[in-house]
N, C-alpha and C. Protein backbone atom coordinates (compact mmCIF):
# COMPACT_ATOMS: atom_id res chain seq x y z
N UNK A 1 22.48 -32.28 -13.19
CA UNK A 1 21.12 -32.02 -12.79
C UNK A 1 20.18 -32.50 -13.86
N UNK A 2 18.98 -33.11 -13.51
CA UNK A 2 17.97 -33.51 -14.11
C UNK A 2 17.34 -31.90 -15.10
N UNK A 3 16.15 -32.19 -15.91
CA UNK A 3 16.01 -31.06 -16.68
C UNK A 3 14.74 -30.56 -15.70
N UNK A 4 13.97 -31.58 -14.41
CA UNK A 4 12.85 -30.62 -13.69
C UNK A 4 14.00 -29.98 -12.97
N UNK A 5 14.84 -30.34 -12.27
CA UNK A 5 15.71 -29.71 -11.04
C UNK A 5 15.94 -28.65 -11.99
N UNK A 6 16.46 -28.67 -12.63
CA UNK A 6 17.06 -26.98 -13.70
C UNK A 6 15.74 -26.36 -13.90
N UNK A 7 14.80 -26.73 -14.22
CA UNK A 7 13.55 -26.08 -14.81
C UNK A 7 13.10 -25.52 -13.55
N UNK A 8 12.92 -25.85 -12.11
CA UNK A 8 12.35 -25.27 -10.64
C UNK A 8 13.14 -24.77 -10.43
N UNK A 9 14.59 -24.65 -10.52
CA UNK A 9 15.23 -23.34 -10.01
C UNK A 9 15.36 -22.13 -10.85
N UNK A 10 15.07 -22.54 -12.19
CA UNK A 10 14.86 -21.50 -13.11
C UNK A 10 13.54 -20.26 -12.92
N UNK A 11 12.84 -21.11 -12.46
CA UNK A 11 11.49 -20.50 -12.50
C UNK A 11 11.46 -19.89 -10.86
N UNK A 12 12.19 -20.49 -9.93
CA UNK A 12 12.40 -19.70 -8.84
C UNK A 12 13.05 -18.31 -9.08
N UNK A 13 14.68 -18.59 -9.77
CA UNK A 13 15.01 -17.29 -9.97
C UNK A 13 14.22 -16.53 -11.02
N UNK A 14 13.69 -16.76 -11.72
CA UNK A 14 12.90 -15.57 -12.64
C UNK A 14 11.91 -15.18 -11.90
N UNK A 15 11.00 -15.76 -10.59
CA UNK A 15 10.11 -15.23 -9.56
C UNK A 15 10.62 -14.34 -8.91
N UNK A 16 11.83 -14.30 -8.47
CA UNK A 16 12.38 -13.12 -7.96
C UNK A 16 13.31 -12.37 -8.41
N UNK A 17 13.12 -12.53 -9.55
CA UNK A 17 13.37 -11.39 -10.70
C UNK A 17 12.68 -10.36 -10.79
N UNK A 18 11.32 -10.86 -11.06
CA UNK A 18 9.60 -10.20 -11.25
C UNK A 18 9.80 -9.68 -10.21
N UNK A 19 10.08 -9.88 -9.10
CA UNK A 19 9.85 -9.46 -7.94
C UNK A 19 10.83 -7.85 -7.53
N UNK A 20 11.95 -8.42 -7.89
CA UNK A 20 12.75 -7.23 -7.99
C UNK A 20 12.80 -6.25 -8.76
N UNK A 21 11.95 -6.32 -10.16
CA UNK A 21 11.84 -5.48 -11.09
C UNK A 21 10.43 -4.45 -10.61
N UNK A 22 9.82 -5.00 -9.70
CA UNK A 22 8.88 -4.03 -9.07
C UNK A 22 9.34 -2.79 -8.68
N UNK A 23 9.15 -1.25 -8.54
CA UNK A 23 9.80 -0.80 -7.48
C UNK A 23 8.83 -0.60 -6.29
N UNK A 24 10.02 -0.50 -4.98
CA UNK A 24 9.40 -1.15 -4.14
C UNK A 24 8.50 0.35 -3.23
N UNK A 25 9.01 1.61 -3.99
CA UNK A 25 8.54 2.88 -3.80
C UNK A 25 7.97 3.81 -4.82
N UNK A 26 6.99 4.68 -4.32
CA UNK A 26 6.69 5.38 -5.52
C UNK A 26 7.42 6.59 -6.05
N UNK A 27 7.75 6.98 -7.57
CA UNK A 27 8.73 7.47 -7.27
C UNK A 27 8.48 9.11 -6.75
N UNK A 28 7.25 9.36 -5.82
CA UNK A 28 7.22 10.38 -5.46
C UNK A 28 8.30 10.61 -4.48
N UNK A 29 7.87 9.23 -3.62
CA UNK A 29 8.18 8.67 -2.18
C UNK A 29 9.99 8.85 -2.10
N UNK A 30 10.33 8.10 -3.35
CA UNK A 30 11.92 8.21 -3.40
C UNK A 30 12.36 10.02 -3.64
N UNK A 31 11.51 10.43 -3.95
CA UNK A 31 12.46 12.15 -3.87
C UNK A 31 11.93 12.90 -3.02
N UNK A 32 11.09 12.39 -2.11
CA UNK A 32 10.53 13.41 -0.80
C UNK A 32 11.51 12.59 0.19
N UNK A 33 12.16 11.29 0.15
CA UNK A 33 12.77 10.59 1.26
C UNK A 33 14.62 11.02 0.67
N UNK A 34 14.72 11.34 -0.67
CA UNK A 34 15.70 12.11 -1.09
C UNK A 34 16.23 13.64 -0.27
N UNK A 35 14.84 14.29 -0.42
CA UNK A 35 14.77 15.41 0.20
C UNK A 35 14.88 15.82 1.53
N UNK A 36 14.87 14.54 2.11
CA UNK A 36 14.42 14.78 3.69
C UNK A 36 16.25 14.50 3.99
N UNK A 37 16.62 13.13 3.15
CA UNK A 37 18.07 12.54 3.75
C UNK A 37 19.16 14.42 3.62
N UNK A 38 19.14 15.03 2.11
CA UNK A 38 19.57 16.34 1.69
C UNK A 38 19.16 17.14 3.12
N UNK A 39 17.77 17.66 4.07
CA UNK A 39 18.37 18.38 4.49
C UNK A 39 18.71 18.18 5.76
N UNK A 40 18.54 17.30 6.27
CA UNK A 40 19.14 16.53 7.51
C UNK A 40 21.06 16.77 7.42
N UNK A 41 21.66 15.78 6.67
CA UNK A 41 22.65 16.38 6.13
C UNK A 41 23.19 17.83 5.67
N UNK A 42 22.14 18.61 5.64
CA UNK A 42 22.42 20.17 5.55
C UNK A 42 22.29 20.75 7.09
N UNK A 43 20.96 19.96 7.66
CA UNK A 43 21.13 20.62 8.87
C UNK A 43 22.04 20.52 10.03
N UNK A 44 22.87 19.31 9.93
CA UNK A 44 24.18 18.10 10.71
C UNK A 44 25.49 19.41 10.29
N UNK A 45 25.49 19.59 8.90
CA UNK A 45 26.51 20.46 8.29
C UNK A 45 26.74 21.72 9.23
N UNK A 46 25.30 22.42 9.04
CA UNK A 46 25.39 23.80 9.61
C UNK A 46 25.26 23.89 11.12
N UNK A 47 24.88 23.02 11.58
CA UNK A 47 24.91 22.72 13.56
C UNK A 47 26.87 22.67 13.72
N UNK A 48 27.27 21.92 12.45
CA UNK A 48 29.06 21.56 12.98
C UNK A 48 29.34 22.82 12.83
N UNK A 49 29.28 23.56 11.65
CA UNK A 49 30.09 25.10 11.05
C UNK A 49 29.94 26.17 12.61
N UNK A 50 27.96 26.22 13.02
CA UNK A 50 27.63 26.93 13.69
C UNK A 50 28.95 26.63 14.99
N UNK A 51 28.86 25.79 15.51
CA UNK A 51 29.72 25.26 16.67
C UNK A 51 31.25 25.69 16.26
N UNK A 52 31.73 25.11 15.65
CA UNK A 52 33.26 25.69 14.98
C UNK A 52 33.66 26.94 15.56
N UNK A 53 32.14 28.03 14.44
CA UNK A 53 32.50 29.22 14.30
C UNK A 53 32.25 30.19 15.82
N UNK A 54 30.87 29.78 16.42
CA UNK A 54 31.18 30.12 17.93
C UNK A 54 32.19 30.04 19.16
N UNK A 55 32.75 28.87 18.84
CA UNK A 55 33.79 28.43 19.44
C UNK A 55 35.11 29.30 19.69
N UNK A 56 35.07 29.22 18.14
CA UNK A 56 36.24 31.07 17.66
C UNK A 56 36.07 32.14 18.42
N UNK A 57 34.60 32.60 18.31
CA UNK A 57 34.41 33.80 18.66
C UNK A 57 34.33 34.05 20.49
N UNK A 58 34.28 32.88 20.98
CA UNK A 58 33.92 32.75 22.27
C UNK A 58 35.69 32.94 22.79
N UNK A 59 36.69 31.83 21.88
CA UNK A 59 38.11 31.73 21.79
C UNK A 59 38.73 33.12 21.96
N UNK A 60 38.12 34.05 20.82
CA UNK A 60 38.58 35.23 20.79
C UNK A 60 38.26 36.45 21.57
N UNK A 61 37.15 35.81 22.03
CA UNK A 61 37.00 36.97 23.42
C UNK A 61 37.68 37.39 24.35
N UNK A 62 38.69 36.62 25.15
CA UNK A 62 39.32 37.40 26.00
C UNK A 62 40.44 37.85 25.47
N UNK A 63 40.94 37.70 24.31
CA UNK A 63 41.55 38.72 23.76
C UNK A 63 41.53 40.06 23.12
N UNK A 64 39.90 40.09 23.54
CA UNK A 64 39.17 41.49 22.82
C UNK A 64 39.60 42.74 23.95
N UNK A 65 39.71 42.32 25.09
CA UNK A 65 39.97 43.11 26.01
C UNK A 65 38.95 43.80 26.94
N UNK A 66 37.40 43.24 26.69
CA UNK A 66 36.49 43.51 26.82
C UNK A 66 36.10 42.47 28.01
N UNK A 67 35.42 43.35 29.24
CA UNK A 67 35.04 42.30 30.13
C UNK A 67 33.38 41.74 29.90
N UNK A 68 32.76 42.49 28.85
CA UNK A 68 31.31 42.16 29.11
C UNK A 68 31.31 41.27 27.48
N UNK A 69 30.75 40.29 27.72
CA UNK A 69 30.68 38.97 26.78
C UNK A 69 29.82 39.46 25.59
N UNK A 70 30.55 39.64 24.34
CA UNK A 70 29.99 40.15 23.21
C UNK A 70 29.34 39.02 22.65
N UNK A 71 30.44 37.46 22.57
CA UNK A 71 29.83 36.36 21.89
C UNK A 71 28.54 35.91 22.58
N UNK A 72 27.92 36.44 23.80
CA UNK A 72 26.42 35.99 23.98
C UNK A 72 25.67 36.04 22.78
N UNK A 73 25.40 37.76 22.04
CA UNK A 73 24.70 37.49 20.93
C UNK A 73 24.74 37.09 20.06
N UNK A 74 25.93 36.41 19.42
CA UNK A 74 25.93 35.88 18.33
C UNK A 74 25.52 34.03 19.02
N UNK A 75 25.63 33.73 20.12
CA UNK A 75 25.66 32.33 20.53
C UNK A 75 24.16 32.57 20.47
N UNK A 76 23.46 33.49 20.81
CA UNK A 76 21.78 33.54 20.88
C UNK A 76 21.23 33.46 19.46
N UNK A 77 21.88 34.59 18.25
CA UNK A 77 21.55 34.03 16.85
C UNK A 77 21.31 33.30 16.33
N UNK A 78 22.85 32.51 16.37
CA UNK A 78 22.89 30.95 15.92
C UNK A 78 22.22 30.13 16.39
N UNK A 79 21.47 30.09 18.05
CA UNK A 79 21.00 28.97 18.79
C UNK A 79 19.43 29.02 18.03
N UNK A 80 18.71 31.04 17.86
CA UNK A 80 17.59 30.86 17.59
C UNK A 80 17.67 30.14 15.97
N UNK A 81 18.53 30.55 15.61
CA UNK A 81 18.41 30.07 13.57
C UNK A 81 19.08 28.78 14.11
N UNK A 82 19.23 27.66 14.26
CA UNK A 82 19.51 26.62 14.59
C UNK A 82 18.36 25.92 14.74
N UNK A 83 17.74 26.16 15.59
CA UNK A 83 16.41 25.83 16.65
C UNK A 83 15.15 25.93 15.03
N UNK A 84 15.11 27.20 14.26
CA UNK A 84 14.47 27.07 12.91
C UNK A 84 14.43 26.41 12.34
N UNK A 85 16.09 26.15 11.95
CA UNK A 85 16.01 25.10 10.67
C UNK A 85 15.69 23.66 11.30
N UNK A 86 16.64 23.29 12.94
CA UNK A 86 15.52 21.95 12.97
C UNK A 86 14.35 21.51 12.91
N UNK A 87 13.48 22.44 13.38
CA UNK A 87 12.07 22.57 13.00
C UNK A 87 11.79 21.73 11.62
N UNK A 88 12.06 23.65 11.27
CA UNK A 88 11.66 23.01 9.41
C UNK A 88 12.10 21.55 9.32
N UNK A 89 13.45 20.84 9.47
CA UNK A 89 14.21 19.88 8.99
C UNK A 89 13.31 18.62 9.55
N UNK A 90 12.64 19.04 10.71
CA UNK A 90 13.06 17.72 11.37
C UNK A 90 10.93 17.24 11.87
N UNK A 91 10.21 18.77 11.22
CA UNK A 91 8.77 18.72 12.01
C UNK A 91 8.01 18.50 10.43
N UNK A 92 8.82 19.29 9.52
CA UNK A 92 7.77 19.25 8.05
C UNK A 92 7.42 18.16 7.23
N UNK A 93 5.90 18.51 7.22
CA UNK A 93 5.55 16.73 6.51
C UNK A 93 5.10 17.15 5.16
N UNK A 94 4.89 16.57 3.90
CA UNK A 94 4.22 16.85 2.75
C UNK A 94 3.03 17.06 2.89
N UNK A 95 2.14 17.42 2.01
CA UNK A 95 0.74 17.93 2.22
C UNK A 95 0.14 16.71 1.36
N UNK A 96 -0.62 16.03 1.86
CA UNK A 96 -1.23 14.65 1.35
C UNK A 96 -2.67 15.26 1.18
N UNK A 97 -3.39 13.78 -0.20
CA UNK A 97 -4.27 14.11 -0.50
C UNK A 97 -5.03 14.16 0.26
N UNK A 98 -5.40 13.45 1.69
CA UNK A 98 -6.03 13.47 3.05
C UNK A 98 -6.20 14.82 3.42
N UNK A 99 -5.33 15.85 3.49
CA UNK A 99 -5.13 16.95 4.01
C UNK A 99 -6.07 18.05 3.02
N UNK A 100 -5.61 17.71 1.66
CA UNK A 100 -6.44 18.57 0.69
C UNK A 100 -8.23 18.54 0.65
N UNK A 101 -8.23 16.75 1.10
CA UNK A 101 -9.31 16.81 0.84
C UNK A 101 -10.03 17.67 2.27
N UNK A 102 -9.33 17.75 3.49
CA UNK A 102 -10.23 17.96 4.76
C UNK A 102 -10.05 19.44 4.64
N UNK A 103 -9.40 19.97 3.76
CA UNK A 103 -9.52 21.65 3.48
C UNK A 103 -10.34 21.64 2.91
N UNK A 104 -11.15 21.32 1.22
CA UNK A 104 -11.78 21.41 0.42
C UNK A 104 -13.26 20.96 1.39
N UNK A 105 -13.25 20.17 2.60
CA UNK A 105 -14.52 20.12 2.86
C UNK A 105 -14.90 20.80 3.99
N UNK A 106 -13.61 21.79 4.39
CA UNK A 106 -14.17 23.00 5.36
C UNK A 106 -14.34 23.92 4.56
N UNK A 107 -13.99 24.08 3.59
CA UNK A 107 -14.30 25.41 2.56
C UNK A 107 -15.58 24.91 2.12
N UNK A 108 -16.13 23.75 1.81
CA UNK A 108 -17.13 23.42 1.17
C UNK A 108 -18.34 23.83 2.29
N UNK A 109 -17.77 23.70 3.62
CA UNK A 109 -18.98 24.03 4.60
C UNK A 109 -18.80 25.36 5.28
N UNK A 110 -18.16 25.92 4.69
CA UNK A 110 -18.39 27.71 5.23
C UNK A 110 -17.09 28.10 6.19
N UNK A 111 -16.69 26.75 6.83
CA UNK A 111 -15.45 27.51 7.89
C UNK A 111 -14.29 27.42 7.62
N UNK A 112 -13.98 27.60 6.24
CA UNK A 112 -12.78 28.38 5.57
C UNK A 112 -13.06 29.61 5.43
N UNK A 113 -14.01 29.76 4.99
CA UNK A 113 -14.02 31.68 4.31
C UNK A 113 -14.41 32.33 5.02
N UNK A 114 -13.92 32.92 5.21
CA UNK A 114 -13.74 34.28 6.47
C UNK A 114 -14.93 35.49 5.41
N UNK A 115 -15.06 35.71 4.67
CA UNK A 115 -15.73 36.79 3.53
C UNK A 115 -16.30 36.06 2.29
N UNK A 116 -17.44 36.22 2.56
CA UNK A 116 -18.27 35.97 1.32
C UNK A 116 -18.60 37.15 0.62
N UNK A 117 -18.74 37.13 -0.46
CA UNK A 117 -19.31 38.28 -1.56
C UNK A 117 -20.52 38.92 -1.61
C-alpha cells in the first residue's frame, strides 16, 4: 500500500474510534434501563414460581378430601399480587424534569395547596 492509502484508512478507523468512545447513553439512562431489564426478570421469575406453586396446591386438592375448592383463595391472592407487581413492573415511568417542572408551576399558581397559612 501507498503511504495516502494507509494514511485514509487510518484516519477512517480512528473516526470510528472517536465515535465509539462516545457513550451512546447517559449514564442515568443505563441504570434506569438496568432497572427496568432486573424487574421484568423478577417479575417473569415470580409469575413461573406463582404457577408452579398453584399448580401443587390445586394438585393437592383432591386429596384433601374436601369437596369445596380451598385453592380458589390462594389462586385469587396470587392472581391479585401478580396483577400488582405487573403494574408496578410494567406501567412505572421515572419522574422527569418535565414533570417537576409542571408540579412546581401548579404549586406556583395556587392549585397544589390545598391550605394556606
Amino acid at each position: 500500500m501507498t503511504g495516502s492509502q494507509n494514511s485514509g484508512r487510518s484516519q477512517s478507523q480512528d473516526s470510528s474510534a472517536a465515535d465509539s468512545s462516545q457513550p451512546k447513553y447517559s449514564p442515568a439512562a443505563v441504570e434506569w434501563a438496568h432497572r427496568r431489564v432486573q424487574k421484568k426478570r423478577r417479575f417473569y421469575t415470580t409469575l413461573v414460581t406463582g404457577v408452579v406453586i398453584n399448580c401443587f396446591f390445586v394438585a393437592a386438592w383432591p386429596f384433601s378430601g374436601t369437596q369445596y375448592f380451598w385453592p380458589g383463595w390462594i389462586l385469587g391472592i396470587c392472581c391479585v399480587l401478580l396483577l400488582l407487581n405487573a403494574w408496578q413492573t410494567f406501567t412505572y415511568r421515572p419522574i422527569t424534569d418535565m414533570d417537576l417542572n409542571e408540579e412546581c408551576d401548579r404549586i406556583k399558581n395556587g392549585a397544589g395547596i390545598t391550605h394556606k397559612p
